[in-house]
Protein backbone atom coordinates (compact mmCIF):
# COMPACT_ATOMS: atom_id res chain seq x y z
CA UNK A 1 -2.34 -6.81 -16.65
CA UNK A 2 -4.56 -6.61 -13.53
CA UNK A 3 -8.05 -5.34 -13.83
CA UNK A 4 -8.56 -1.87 -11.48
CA UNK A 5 -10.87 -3.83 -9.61
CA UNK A 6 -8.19 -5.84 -8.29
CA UNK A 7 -6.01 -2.79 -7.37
CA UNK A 8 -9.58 -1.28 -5.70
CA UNK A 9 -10.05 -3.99 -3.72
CA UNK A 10 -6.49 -4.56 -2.46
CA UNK A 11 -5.21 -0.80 -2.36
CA UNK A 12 -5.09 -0.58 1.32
CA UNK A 13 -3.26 -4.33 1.62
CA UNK A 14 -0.55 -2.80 -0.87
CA UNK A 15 -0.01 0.58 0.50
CA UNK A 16 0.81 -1.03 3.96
CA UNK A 17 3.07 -3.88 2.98
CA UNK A 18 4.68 -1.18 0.84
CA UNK A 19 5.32 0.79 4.30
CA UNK A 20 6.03 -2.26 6.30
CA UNK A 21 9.22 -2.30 4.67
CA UNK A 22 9.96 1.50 5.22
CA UNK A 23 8.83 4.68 6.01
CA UNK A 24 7.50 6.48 2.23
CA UNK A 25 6.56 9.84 0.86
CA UNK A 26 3.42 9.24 -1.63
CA UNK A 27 5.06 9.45 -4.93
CA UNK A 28 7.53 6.81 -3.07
CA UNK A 29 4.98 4.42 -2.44
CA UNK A 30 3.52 4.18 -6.41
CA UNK A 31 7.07 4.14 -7.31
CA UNK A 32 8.23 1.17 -5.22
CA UNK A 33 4.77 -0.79 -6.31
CA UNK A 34 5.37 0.17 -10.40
CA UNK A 35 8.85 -1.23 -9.60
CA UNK A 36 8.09 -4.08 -7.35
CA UNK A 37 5.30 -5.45 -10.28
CA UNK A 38 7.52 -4.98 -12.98
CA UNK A 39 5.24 -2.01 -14.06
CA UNK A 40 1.83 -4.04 -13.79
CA UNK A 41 0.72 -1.87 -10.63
CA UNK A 42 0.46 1.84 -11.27
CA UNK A 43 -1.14 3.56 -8.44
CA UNK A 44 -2.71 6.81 -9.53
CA UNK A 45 -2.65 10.24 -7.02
CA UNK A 46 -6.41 10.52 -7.30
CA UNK A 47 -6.44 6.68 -5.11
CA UNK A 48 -3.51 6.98 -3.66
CA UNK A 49 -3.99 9.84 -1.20
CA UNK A 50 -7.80 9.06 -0.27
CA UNK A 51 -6.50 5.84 0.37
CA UNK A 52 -3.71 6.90 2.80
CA UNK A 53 -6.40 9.45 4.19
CA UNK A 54 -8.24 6.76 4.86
CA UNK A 55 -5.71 4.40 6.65
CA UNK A 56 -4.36 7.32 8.82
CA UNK A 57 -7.94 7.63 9.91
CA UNK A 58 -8.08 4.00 10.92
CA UNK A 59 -4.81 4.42 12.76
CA UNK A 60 -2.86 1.88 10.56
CA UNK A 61 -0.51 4.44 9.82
CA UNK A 62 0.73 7.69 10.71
CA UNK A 63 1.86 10.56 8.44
CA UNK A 64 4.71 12.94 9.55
CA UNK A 65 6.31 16.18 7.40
CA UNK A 66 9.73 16.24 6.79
CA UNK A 67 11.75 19.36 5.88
CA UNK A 68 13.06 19.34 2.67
CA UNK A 69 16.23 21.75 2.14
CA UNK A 70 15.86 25.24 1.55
CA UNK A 71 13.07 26.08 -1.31
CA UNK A 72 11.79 22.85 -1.77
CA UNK A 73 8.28 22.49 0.48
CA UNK A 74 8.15 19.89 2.74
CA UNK A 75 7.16 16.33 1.98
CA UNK A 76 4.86 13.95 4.08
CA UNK A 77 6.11 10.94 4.76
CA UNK A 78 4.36 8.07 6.30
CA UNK A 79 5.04 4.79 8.33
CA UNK A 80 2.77 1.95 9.70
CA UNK A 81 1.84 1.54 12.94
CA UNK A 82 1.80 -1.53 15.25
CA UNK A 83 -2.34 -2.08 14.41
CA UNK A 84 -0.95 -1.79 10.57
CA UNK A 85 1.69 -4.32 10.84
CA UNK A 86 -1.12 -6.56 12.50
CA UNK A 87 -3.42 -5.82 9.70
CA UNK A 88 -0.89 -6.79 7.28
CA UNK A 89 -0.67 -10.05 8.72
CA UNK A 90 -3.87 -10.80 8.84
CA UNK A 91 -4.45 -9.88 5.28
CA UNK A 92 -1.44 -12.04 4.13
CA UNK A 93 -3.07 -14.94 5.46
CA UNK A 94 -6.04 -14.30 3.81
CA UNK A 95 -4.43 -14.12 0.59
CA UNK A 96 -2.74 -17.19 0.95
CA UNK A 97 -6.33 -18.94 2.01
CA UNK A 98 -8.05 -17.05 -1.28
CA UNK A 99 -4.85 -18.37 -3.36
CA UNK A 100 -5.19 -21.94 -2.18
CA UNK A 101 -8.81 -22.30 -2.67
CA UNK A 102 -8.58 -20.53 -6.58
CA UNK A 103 -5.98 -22.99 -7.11
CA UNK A 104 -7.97 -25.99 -6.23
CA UNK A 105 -10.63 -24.65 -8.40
CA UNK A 106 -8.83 -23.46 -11.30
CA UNK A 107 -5.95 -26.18 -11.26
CA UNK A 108 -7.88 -29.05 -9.70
């Protein structure tokens, strides 16, 4: 199980790999996470929506409504910009640095 200060610190990283693969709703996003950890990741609505507040804000992705049929309210969706997909790279590379280095440390 991974601590929350793991998720904390890397909620931004997930969201937009999450997105890099497709456009998502919210509830999408936690769903495809839950699923992609085997249930270790659970993304709650009270961090998940500052968080994508937050990244719309910084322009590393964009949020669009959809109409939903008749009845049903509409449903935001979102996808990641070009300056997202960049971030995303540059965060993958510093997770394989930070992986290398705890390696050395923890496995000699």
């Amino acid at each position: 199980m991974l601590s929350k200060d793991v998720l904390k610190g890397n909620l931004s990283l997930i969201i937009l790999s999450s997105l890099a693969e497709s456009h998502k709703y919210g509830y999408e996003i936690t769903k495809d996470v839950h699923r992609l950890t085997d249930g270790s990741i659970t993304i709650k609505e009270g961090s998940l929506y500052p968080a994508l507040h937050k990244l719309e804000k910084q322009k590393l992705i964009e949020g669009y409504w959809v109409q939903q049929e008749p009845g049903k309210p509409d449903r935001k969706y979102y996808r990641i910009t070009d300056e997202g997909l960049k971030a995303v790279e540059v965060e993958k590379e510093r997770w394989k640095y930070y992986m290398d280095i705890m390696g050395r440390i923890i496995y000699g």
